[in-house]
N, C-alpha and C. Protein backbone atom coordinates (compact mmCIF):
# COMPACT_ATOMS: atom_id res chain seq x y z
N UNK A 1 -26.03 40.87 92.68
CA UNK A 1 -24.62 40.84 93.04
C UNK A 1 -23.85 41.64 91.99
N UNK A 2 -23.44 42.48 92.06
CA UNK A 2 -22.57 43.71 91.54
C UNK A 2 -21.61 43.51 91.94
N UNK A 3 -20.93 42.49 92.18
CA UNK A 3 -19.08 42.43 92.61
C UNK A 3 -18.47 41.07 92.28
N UNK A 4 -17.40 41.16 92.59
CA UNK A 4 -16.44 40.10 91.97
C UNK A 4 -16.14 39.06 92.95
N UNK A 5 -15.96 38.02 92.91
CA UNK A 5 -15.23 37.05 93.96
C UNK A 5 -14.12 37.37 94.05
N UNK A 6 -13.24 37.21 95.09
CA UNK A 6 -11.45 37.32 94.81
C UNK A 6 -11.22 35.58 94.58
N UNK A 7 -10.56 35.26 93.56
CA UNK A 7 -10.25 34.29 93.49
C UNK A 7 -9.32 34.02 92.73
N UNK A 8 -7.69 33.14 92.41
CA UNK A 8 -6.91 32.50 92.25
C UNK A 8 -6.88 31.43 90.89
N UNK A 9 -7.55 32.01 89.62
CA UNK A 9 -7.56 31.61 88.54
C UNK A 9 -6.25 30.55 87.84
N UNK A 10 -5.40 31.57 88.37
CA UNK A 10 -3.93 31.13 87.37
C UNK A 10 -3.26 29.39 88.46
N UNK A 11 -3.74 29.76 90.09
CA UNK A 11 -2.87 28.46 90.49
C UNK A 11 -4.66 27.25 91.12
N UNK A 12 -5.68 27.63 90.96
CA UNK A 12 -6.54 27.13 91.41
C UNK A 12 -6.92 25.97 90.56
N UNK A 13 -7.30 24.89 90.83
CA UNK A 13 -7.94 24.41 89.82
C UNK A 13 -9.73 24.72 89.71
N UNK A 14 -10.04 23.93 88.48
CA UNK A 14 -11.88 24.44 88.89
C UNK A 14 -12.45 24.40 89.51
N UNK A 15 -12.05 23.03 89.95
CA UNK A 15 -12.99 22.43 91.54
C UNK A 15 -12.80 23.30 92.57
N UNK A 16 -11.50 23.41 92.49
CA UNK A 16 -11.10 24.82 93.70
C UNK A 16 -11.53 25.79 93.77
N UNK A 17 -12.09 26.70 92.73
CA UNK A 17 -12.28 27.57 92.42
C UNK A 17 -13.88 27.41 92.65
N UNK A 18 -14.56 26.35 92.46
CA UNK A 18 -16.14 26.33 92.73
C UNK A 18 -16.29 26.13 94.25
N UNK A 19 -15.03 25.17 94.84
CA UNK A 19 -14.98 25.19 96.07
C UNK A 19 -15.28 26.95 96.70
N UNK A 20 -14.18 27.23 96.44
CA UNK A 20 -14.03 28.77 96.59
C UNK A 20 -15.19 29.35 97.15
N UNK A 21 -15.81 29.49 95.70
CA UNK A 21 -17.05 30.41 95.78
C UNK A 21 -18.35 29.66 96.33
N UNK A 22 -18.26 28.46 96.45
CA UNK A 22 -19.74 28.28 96.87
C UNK A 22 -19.10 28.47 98.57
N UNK A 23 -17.70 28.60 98.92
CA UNK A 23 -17.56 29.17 100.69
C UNK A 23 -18.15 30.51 100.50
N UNK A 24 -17.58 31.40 99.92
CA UNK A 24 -18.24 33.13 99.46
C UNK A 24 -19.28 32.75 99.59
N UNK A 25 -20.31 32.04 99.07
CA UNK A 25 -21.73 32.21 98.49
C UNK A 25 -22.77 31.93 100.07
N UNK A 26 -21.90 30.84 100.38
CA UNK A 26 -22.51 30.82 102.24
C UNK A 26 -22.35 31.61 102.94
N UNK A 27 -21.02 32.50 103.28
CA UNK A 27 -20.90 33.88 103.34
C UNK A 27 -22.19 34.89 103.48
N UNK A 28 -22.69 34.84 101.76
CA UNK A 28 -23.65 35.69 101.28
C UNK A 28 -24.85 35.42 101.93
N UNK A 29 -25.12 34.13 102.16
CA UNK A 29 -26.27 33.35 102.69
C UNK A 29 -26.39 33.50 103.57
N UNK A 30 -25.77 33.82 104.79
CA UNK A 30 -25.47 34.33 106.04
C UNK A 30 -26.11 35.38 106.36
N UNK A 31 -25.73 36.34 105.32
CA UNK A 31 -25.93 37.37 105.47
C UNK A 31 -28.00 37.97 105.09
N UNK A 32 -27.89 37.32 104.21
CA UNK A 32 -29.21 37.77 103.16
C UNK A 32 -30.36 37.05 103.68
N UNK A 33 -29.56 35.48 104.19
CA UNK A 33 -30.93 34.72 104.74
C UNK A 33 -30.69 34.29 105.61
N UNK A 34 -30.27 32.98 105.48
CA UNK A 34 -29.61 32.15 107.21
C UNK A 34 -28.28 30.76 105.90
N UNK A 35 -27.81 30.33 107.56
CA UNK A 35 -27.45 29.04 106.38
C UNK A 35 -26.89 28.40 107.54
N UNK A 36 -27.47 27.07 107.09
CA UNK A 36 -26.77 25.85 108.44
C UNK A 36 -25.29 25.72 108.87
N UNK A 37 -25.50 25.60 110.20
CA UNK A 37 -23.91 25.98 110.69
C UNK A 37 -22.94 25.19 110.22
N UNK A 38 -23.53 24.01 110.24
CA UNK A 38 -22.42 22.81 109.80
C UNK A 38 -22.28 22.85 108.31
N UNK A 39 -22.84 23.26 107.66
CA UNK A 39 -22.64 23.47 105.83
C UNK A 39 -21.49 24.56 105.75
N UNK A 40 -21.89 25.52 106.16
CA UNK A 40 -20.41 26.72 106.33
C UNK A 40 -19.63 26.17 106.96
N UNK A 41 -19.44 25.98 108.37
CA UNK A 41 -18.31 25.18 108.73
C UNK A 41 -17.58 24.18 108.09
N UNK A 42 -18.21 23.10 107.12
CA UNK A 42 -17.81 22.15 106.23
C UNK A 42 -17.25 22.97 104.92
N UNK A 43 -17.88 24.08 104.16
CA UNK A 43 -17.38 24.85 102.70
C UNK A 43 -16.25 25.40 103.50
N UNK A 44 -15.77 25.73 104.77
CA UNK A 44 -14.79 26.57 105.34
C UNK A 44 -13.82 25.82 105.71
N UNK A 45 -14.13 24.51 105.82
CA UNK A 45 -12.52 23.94 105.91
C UNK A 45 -12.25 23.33 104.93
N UNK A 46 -13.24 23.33 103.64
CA UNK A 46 -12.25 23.09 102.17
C UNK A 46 -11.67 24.31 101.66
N UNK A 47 -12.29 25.49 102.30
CA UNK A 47 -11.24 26.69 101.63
C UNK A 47 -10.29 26.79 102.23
N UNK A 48 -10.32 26.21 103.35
CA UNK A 48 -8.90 26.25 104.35
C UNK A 48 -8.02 25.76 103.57
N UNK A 49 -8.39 23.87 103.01
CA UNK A 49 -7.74 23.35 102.70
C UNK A 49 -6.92 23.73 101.28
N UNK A 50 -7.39 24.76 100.87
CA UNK A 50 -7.45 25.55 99.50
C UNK A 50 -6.39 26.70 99.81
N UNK A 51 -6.85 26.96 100.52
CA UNK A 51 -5.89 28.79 101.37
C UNK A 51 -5.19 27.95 102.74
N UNK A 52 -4.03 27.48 102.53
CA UNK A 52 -4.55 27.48 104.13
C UNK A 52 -3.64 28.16 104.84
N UNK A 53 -2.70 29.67 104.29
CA UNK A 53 -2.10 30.43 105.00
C UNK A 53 -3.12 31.40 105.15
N UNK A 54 -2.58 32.33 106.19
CA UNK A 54 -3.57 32.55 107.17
C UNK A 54 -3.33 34.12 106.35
N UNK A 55 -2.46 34.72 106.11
CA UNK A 55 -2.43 35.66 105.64
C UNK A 55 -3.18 36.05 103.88
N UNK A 56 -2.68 35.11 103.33
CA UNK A 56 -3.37 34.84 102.10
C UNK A 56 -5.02 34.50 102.11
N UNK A 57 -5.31 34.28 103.54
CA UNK A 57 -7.41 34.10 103.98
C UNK A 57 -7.37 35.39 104.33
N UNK A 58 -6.56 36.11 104.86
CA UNK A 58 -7.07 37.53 105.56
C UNK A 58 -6.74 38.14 104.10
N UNK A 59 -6.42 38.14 103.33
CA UNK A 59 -6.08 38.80 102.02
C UNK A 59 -7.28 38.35 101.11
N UNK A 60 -7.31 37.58 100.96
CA UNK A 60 -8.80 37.44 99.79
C UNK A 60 -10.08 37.30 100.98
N UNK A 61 -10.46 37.34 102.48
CA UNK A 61 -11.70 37.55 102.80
C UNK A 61 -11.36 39.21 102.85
N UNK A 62 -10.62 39.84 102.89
CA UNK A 62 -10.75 41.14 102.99
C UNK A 62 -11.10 42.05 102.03
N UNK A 63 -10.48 41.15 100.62
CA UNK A 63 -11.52 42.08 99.14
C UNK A 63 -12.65 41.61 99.31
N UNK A 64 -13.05 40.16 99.68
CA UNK A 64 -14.15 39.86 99.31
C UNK A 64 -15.55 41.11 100.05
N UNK A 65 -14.79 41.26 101.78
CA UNK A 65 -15.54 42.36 102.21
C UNK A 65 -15.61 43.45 101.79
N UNK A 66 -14.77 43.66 101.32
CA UNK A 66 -14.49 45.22 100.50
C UNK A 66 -15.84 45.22 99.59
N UNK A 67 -15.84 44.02 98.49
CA UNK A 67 -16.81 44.25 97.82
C UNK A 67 -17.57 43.84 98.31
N UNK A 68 -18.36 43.19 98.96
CA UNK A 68 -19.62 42.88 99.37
C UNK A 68 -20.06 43.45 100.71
N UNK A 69 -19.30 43.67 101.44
CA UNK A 69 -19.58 44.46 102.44
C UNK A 69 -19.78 43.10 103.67
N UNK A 70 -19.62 41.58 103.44
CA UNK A 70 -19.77 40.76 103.96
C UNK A 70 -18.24 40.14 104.69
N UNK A 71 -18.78 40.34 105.95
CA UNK A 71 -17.43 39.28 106.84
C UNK A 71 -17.41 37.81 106.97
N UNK A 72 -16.32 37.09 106.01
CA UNK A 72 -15.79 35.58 106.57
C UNK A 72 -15.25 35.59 107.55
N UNK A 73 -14.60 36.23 108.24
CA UNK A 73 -14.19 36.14 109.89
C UNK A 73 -15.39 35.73 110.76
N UNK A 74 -16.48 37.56 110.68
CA UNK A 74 -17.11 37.62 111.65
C UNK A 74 -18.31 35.82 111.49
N UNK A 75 -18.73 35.92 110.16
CA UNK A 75 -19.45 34.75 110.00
C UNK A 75 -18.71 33.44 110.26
N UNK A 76 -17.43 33.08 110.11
CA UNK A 76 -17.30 31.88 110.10
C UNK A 76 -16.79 31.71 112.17
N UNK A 77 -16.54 32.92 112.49
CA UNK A 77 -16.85 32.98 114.26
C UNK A 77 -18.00 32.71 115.08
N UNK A 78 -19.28 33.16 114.12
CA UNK A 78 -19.98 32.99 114.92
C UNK A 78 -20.93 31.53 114.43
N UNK A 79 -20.30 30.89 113.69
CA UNK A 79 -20.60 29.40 113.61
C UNK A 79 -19.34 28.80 114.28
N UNK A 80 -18.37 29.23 114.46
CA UNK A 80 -18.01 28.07 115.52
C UNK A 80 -18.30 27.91 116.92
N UNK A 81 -19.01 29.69 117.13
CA UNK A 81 -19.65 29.80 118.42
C UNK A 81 -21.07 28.56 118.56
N UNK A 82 -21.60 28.53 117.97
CA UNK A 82 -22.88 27.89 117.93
C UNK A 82 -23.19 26.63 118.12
N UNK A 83 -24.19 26.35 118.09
CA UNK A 83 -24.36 24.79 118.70
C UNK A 83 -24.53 24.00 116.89
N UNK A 84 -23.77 22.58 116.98
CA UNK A 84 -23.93 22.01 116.10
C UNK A 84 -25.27 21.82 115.27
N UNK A 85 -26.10 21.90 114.12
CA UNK A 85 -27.34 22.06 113.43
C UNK A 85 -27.94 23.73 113.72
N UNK A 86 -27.62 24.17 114.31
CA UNK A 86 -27.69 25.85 114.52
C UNK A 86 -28.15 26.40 112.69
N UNK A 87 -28.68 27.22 113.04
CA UNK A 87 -28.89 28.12 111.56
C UNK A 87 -27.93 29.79 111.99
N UNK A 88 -26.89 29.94 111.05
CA UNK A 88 -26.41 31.13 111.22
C UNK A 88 -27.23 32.25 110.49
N UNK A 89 -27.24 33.40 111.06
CA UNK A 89 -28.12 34.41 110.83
C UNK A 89 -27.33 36.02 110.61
N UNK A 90 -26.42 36.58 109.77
CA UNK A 90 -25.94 37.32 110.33
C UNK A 90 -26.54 38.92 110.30
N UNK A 91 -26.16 39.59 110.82
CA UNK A 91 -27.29 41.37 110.83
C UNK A 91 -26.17 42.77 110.82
């Protein structure tokens, strides 16, 4: 991993901030391997609860794609498409 998380140092607290990234890190998991639908779906509505304007999620998943080249949209869409215990896979 050669890139940065976008993340909210100055108003986050730590927990938030681990919250944060272990949502990114399922993200990554998505991508690289698989990761259970309901685990992302669950890290994704504590970042909600963390972000939960919608512009400020399209603003930090959009560096995050920038640098990683990984979509929280497209991934966290196609786990709500899916059947509950599903393994997300993304390509």
């Amino acid at each position: 991993m050669s890139y940065h998380y976008p993340i909210d140092e100055i108003y986050w607290t730590k927990e938030e901030i681990i919250d944060v990234v272990n949502f990114y890190s399922m993200v990554e998991q998505a991508y690289e391997k698989q990761v259970n639908r309901d685990d992302l779906l669950l890290s994704y509505t504590r970042f909600k609860q963390i972000v939960p304007s919608k512009s400020e999620e399209k603003k930090l998943c959009g560096q995050f794609e920038k640098e990683s080249g990984y979509s929280c949209y497209r991934t966290v869409k196609k786990a709500k498409e899916s059947a509950p215990g599903d393994k997300i896979k993304m390509e």
